[in-house]
Protein backbone atom coordinates (compact mmCIF):
# COMPACT_ATOMS: atom_id res chain seq x y z
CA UNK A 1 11.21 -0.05 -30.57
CA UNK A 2 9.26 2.93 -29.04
CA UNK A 3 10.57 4.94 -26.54
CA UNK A 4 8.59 8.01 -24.75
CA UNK A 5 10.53 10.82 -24.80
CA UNK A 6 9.61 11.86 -21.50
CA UNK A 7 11.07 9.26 -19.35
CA UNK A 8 12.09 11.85 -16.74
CA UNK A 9 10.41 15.06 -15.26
CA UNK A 10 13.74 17.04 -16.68
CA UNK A 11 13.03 16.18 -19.96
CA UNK A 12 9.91 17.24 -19.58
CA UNK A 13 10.42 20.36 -18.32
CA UNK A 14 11.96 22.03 -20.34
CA UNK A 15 8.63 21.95 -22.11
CA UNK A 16 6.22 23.40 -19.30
CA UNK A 17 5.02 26.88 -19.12
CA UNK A 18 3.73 27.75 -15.24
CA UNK A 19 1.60 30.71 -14.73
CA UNK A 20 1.11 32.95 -11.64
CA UNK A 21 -2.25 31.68 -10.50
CA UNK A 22 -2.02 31.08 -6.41
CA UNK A 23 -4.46 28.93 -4.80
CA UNK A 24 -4.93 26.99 -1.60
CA UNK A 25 -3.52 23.53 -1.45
CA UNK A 26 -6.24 22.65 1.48
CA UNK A 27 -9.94 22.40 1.15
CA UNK A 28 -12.40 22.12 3.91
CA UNK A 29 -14.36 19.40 4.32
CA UNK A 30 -18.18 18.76 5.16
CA UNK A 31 -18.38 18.13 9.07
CA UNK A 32 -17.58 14.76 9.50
CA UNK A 33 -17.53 12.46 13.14
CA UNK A 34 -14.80 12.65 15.27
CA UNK A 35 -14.88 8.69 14.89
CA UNK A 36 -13.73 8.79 11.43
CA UNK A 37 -10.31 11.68 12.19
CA UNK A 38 -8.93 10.37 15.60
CA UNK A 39 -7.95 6.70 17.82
CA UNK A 40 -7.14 7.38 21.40
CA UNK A 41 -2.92 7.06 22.12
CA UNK A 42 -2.44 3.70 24.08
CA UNK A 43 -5.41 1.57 22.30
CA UNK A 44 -4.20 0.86 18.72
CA UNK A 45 -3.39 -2.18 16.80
CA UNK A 46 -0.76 -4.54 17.57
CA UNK A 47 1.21 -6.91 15.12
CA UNK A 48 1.56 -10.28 14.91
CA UNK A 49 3.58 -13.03 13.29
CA UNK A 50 4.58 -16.49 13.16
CA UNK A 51 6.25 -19.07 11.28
CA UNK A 52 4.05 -22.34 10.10
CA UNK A 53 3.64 -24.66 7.59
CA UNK A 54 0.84 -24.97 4.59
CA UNK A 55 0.26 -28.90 4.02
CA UNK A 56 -1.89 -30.26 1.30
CA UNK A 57 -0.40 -28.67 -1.84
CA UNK A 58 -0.85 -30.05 -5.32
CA UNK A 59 3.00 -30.39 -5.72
CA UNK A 60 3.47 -27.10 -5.93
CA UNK A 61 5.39 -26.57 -2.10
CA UNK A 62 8.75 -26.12 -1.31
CA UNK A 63 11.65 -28.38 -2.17
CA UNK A 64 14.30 -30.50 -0.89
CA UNK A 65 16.33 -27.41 -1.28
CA UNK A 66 14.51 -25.38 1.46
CA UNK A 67 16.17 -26.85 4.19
CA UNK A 68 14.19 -25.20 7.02
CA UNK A 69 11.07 -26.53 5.37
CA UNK A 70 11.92 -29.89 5.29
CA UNK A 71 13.10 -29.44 8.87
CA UNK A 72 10.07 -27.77 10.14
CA UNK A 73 8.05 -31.22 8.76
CA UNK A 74 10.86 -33.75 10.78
CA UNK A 75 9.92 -31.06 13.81
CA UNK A 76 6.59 -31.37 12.98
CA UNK A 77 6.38 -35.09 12.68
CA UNK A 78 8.43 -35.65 16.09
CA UNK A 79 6.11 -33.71 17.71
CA UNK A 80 3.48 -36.35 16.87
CA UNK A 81 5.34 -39.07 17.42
CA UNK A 82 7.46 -39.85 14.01
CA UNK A 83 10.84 -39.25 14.13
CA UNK A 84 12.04 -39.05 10.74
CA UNK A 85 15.24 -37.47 9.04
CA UNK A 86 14.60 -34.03 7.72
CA UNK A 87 17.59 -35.41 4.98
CA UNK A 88 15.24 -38.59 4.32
CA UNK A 89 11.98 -36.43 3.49
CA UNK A 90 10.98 -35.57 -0.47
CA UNK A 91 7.88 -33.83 -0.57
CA UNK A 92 6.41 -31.14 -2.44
CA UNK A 93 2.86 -30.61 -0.80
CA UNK A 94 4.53 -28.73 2.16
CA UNK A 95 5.37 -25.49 2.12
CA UNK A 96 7.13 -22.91 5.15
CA UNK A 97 5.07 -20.07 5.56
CA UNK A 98 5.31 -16.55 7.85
CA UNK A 99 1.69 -15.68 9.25
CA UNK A 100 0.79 -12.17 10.20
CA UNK A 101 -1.88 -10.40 11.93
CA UNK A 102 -3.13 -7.72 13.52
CA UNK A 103 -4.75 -7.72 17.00
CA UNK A 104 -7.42 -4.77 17.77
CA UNK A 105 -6.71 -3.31 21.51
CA UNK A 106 -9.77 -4.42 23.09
CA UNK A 107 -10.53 -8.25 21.68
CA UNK A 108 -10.87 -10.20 24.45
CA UNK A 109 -9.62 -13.96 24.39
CA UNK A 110 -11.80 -16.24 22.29
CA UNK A 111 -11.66 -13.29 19.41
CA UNK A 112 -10.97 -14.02 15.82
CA UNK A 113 -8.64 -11.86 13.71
CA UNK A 114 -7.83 -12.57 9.86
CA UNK A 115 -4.26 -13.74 8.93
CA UNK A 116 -2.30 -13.14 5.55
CA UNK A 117 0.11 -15.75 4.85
CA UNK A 118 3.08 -15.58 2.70
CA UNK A 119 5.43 -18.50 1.03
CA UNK A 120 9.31 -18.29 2.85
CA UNK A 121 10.46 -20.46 0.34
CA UNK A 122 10.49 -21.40 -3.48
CA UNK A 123 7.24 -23.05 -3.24
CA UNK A 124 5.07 -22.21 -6.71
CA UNK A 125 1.63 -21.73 -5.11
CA UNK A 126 -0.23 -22.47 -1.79
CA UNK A 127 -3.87 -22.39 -3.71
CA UNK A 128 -5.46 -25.35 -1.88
CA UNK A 129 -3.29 -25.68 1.19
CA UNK A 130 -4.36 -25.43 5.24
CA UNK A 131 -2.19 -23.61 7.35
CA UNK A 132 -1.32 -25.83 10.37
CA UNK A 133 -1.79 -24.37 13.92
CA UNK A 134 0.43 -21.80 13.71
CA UNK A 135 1.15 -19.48 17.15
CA UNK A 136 1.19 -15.95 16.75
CA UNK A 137 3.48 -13.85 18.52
CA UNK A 138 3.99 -10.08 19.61
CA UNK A 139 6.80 -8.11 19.96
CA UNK A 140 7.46 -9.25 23.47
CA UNK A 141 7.96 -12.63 22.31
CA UNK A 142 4.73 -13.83 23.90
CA UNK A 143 1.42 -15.51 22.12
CA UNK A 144 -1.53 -13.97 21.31
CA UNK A 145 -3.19 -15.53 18.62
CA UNK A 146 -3.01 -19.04 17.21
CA UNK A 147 -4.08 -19.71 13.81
CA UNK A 148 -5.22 -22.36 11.67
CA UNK A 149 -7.84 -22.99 8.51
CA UNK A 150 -7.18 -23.50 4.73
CA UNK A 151 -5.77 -20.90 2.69
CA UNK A 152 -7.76 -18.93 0.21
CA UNK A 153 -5.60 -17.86 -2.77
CA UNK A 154 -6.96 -15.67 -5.06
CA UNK A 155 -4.71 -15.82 -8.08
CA UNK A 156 -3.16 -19.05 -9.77
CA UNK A 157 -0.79 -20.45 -12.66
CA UNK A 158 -0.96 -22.45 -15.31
CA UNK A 159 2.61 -24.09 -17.04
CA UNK A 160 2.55 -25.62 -20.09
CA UNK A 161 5.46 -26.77 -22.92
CA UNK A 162 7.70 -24.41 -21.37
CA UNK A 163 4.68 -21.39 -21.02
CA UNK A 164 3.75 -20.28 -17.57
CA UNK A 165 0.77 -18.09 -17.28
CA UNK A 166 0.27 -15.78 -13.47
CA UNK A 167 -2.42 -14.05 -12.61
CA UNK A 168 -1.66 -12.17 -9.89
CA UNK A 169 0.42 -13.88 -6.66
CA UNK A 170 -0.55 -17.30 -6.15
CA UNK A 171 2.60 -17.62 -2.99
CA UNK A 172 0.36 -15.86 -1.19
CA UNK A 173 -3.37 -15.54 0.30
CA UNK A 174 -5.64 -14.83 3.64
CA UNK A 175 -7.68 -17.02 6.04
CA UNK A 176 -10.35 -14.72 6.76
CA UNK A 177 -11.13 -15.04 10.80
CA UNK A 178 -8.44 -17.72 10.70
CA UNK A 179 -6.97 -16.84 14.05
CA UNK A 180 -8.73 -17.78 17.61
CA UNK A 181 -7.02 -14.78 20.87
CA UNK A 182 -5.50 -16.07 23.46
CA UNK A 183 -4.02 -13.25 25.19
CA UNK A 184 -5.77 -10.11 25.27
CA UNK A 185 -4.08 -6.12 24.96
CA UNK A 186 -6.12 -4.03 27.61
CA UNK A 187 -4.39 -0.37 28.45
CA UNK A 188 -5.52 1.67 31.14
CA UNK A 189 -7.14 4.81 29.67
CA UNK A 190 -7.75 7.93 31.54
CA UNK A 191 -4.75 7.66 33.69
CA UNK A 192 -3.21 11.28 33.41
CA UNK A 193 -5.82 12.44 30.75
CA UNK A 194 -6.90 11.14 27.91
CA UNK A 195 -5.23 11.93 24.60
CA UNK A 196 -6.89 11.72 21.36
CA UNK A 197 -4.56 11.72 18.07
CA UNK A 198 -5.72 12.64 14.72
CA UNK A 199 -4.55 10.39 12.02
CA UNK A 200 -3.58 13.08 9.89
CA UNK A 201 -2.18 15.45 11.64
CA UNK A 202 -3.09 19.32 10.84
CA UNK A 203 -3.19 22.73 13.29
CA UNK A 204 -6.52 23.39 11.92
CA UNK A 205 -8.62 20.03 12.18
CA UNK A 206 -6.76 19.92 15.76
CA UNK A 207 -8.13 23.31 17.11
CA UNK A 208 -11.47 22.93 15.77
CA UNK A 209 -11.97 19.49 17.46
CA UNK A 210 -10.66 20.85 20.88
CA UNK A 211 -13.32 23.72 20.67
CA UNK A 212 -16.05 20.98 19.39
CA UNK A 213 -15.35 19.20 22.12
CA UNK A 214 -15.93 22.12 24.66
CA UNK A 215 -18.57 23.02 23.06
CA UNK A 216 -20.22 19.94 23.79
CA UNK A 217 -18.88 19.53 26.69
CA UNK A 218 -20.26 23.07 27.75
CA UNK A 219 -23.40 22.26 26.46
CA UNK A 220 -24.37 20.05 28.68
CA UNK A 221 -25.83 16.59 28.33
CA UNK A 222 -23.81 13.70 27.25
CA UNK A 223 -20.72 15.12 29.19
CA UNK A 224 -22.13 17.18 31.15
CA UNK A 225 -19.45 17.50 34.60
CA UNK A 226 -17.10 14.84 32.66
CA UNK A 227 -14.42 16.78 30.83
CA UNK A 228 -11.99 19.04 33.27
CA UNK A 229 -9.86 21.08 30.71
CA UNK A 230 -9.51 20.08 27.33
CA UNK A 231 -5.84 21.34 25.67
CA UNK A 232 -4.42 21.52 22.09
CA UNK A 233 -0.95 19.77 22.58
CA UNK A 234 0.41 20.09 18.81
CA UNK A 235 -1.15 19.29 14.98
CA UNK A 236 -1.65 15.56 15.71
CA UNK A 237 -2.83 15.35 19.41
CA UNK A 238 -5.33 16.47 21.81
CA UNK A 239 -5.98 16.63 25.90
CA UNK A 240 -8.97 15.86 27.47
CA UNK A 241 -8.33 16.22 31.19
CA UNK A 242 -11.19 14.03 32.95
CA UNK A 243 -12.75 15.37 36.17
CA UNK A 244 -12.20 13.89 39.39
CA UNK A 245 -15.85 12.60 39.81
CA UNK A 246 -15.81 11.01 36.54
CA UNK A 247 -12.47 8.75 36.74
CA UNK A 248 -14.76 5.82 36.39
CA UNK A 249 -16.86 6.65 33.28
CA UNK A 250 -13.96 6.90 30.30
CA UNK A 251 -15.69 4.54 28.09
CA UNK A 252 -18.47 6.94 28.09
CA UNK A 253 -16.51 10.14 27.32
CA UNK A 254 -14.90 8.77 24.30
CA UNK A 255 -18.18 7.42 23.40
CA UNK A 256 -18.97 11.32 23.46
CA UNK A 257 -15.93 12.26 22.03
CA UNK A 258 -16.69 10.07 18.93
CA UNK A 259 -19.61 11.50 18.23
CA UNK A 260 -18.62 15.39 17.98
CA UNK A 261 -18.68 16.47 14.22
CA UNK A 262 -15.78 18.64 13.36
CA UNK A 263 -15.08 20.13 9.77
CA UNK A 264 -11.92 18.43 8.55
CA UNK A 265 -9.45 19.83 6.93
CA UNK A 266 -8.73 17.57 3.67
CA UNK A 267 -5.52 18.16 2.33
CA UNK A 268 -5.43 18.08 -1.55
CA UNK A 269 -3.37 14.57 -2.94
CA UNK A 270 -2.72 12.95 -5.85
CA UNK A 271 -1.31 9.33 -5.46
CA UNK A 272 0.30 7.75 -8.60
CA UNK A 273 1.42 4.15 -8.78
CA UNK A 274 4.45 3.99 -10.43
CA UNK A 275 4.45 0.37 -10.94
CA UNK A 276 1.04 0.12 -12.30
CA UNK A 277 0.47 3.45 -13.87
CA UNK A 278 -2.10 4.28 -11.56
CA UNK A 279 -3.44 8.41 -11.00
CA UNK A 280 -5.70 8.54 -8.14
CA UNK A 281 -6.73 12.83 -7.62
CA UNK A 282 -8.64 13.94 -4.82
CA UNK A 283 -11.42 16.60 -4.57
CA UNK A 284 -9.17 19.42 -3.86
CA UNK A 285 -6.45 19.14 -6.74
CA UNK A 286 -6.17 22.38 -8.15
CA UNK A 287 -4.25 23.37 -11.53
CA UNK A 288 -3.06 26.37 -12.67
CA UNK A 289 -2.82 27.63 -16.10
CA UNK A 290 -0.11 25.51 -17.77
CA UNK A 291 1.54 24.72 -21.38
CA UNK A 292 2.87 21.03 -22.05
CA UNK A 293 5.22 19.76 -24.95
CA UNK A 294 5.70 16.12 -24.54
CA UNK A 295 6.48 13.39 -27.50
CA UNK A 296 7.32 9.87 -28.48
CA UNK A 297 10.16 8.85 -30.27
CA UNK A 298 10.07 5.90 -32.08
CA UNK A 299 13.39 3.63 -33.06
CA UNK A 300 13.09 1.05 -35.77
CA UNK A 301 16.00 -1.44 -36.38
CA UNK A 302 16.23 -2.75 -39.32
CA UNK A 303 18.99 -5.60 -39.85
CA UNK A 304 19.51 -6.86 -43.58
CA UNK A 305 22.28 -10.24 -43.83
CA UNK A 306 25.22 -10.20 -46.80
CA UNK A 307 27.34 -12.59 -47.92
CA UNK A 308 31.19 -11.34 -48.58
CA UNK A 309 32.92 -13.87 -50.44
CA UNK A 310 36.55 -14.17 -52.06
CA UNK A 311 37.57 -13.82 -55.28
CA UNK A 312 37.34 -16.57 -57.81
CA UNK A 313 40.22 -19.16 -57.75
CA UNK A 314 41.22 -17.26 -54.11
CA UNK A 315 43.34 -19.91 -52.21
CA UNK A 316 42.87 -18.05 -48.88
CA UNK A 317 39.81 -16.41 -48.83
CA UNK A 318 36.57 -17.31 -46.88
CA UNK A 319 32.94 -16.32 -47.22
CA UNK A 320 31.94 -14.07 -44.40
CA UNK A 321 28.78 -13.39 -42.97
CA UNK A 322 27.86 -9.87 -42.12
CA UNK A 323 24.63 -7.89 -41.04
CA UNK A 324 24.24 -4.48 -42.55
CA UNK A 325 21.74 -2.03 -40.14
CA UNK A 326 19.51 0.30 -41.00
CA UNK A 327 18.34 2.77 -38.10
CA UNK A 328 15.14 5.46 -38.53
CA UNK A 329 13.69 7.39 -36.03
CA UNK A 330 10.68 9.47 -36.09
CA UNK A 331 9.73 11.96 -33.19
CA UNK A 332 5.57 12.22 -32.38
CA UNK A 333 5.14 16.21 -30.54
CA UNK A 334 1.79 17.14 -28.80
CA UNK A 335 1.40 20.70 -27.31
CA UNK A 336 -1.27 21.64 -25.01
CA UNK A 337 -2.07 24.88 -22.50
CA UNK A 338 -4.06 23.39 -19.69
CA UNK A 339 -6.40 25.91 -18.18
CA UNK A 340 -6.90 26.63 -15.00
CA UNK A 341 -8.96 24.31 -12.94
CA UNK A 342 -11.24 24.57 -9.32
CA UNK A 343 -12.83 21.31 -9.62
CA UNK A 344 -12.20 17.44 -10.05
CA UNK A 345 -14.21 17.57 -13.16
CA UNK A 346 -12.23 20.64 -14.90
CA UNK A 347 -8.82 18.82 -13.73
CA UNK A 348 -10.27 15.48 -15.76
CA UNK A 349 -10.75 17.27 -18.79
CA UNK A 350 -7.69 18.81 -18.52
CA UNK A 351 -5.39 16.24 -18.44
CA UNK A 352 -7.70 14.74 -21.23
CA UNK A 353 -6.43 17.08 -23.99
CA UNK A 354 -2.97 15.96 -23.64
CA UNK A 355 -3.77 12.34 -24.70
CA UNK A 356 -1.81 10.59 -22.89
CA UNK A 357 -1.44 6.94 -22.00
CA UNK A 358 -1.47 6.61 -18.43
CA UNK A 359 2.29 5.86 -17.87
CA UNK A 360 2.87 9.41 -19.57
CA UNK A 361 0.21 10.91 -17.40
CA UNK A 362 2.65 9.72 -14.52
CA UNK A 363 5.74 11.46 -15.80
CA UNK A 364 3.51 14.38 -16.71
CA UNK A 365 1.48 15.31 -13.54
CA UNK A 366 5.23 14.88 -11.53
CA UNK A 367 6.66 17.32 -14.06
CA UNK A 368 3.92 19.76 -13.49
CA UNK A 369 4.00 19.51 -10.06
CA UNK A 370 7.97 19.66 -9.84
CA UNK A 371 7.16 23.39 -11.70
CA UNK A 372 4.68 24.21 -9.13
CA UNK A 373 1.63 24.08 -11.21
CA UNK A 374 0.21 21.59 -9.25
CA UNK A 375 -1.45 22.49 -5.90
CA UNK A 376 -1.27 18.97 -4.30
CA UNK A 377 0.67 17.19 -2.46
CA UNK A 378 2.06 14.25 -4.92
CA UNK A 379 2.48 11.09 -3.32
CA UNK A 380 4.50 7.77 -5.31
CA UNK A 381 3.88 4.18 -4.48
C-alpha cells in the first residue's frame, strides 16, 4: 500500500520555505473588443427544463421500480388513445428523463437551441434512444421551447461475467439543435440608460472601458450625437446614458459599444481539478523563490498463516488457525528550492524539478499558495 505523505497542505507545510519577493497578482492584457469583456444587463440567457421520456433503448431504461417512469408511459399512452395500467407495464426501452436548455435573449420563435438530457432514474444508458416531444419550460412556468430528436451519447458500457466496463457517462448525452422556440424573451433596452456589465468584474477594466467609450464617442463617427453621459457605476457595471435624439437607434450603439478595444485586466489563476488531478495556470502566475520537502511513504503488509495445535494425546485441545503480520514502511523525501519565476515557461520548469505526479502537484501548488508563494488566485473544482 502506498500512501503520499502529503495528503494535506499542513503536512506539507511544514516543509515550505517562502521568500520576500512581492509581485503583482494582475497582468494587463493586449487590447481586446469590448464584445469579448461585457453582455448588456436585461438581455442574457434564460434556463430551461422539462421532464420527458427517451423511448427506443436496447434494454437498458428504467425499471418496473421507477414508478414515475412507468407512469409517465400509461400518461403517455392515454394521451394517444391506450389506456393501460402503469402497474400492468414491463419495459425496459423507456427511460424518464429531465431536459435542459438555454434560451439566448433575442431568438425569435422558430429558433433552435441544443438540449442536454439526463437519466431521472436507474436506467443503465440512453445510447440509442429519441427523446419524445418534450416542452420546455421557464421559470414562470410557461413554454418556450419544445424538444424532440434522438439522443447522442458519447460514452457507453460493456457487462460481461460479472465485469462492467464505463467509459465516461453513458445516462447522459445532447441533441444538438434539438429544440424548435416557441415563445420568444425580448427586453426593452435603452429605457433609463443602458448598462453594460463586465463578466469579470475589476475597477480597472471598468474605468478604462468608460473612457474608451468616450473616447469614441467624442471622436465622432459611429456615435457621433448618440451617447449623453457615460458613468462608472462600480467594478462590474457601466452607464451609457443615450441622448434624447437617439432613443430609437440602441441596436446601433451597442453595435458601437462592441467594437471599442479596451486593455483588460487579466487576473492571474490557476484552476486545479481535484477530482481529476487537473493544473490548468494562466499567463500571469507568478512564483516566488520557494523550498519544498514532500515524500511518499510506502506500507507493505505482509500476512504469513500458522497452525497452533495441542499437545499429543490432548483430550481438549483444538488446532487453531492464526495469521502472524509483518508491517515495513519505507519513507521516499525529495527537496527542491523553486526559483523565482515571471513567465508561464519559468513556472513549467519549476514545478518540473519537484517530480511530481500530478495528484501531488495538486496538494503542492495549494500548499504553496496557502504560504503565499503563489501570486494567483487558486481556484478548486
Amino acid at each position: 500500500m502506498r500512501l503520499p505523505s502529503i495528503l494535506s497542505a499542513h503536512a506539507l507545510l511544514a516543509g515550505v520555505l517562502v521568500g520576500s519577493l512581492a509581485m503583482s497578482t494582475a497582468a494587463a492584457a493586449a487590447p481586446v473588443k469590448a464584445r469579448e469583456l461585457i453582455h448588456v444587463r436585461g438581455a442574457r440567457e434564460n434556463l430551461l427544463y422539462g421532464y420527458g421520456l427517451v423511448v427506443g433503448l436496447a434494454g437498458t431504461g428504467d425499471t418496473e421500480q421507477t414508478l414515475f417512469a412507468t407512469q409517465a408511459v400509461s400518461g403517455l399512452l392515454g394521451r394517444l388513445g391506450v389506456r393501460i395500467d402503469p402497474r400492468d407495464i414491463r419495459v425496459r426501452n423507456v427511460a424518464a428523463v429531465i431536459v435542459t436548455a438555454e434560451l439566448p435573449t433575442f431568438v425569435r420563435p422558430g429558433g433552435r437551441l441544443d438540449v442536454h438530457i439526463s437519466s431521472l432514474g436507474n436506467a443503465r444508458s440512453l445510447q440509442g434512444g429519441t427523446l419524445v416531444m418534450t416542452p420546455l419550460q421557464g421559470p414562470d412556468s410557461k413554454t418556450y421551447a419544445v424538444a424532440q430528436g434522438s439522443v447522442q451519447v458519447s460514452a457507453f458500457q460493456v457487462a460481461s461475467a460479472g465485469t462492467i466496463l464505463t467509459r465516461n457517462q453513458p445516462n447522459s448525452g445532447n441533441i444538438p439543435m434539438g429544440a424548435i422556440v416557441e415563445r420568444d424573451v425580448s427586453p426593452e433596452l435603452g429605457q433609463g440608460g443602458l448598462v453594460v456589465s463586465l463578466r469579470k468584474p475589476d475597477f480597472a477594466t471598468a474605468v478604462r472601458l468608460a473612457k474608451a467609450i468616450e473616447a469614441v464617442s467624442a471622436a465622432g463617427q459611429p456615435m457621433e450625437g448618440l451617447i449623453a453621459k457615460v458613468t462608472t457605476l462600480d467594478a462590474a457595471a457601466v452607464k451609457v446614458e443615450v441622448a434624447n435624439t437617439a432613443a430609437g437607434r440602441v441596436p446601433e450603439i451597442l453595435a458601437a459599444i462592441e467594437d471599442v478595444e479596451v486593455e483588460a485586466v487579466q487576473r492571474a489563476r490557476v484552476v486545479i481539478s481535484d477530482r481529476t488531478g487537473t493544473v490548468v495556470a494562466g499567463e500571469g502566475v507568478r512564483l516566488r523563490p520557494v523550498a519544498v520537502v514532500f515524500g511518499d511513504l510506502e506500507i507493505n503488509v505482509q500476512s504469513t498463516p500458522q497452525v497452533s495445535q495441542p499437545g499429543a494425546f490432548s483430550q481438549t485441545g483444538t488446532t487453531v488457525r492464526t495469521d502472524q503480520a509483518n508491517i515495513t514502511t519505507r519513507e521516499n523525501t525529495t527537496v527542491a528550492a523553486l526559483p523565482a519565476t515571471t513567465t508561464l515557461g519559468e513556472l513549467v520548469n519549476a514545478l518540473k524539478l519537484l517530480g511530481a505526479t500530478s495528484r501531488e502537484l495538486v496538494e503542492i501548488l495549494q500548499a504553496i499558495h496557502s504560504a503565499g508563494a503563489l501570486d494567483a488566485e487558486l481556484e478548486v473544482r
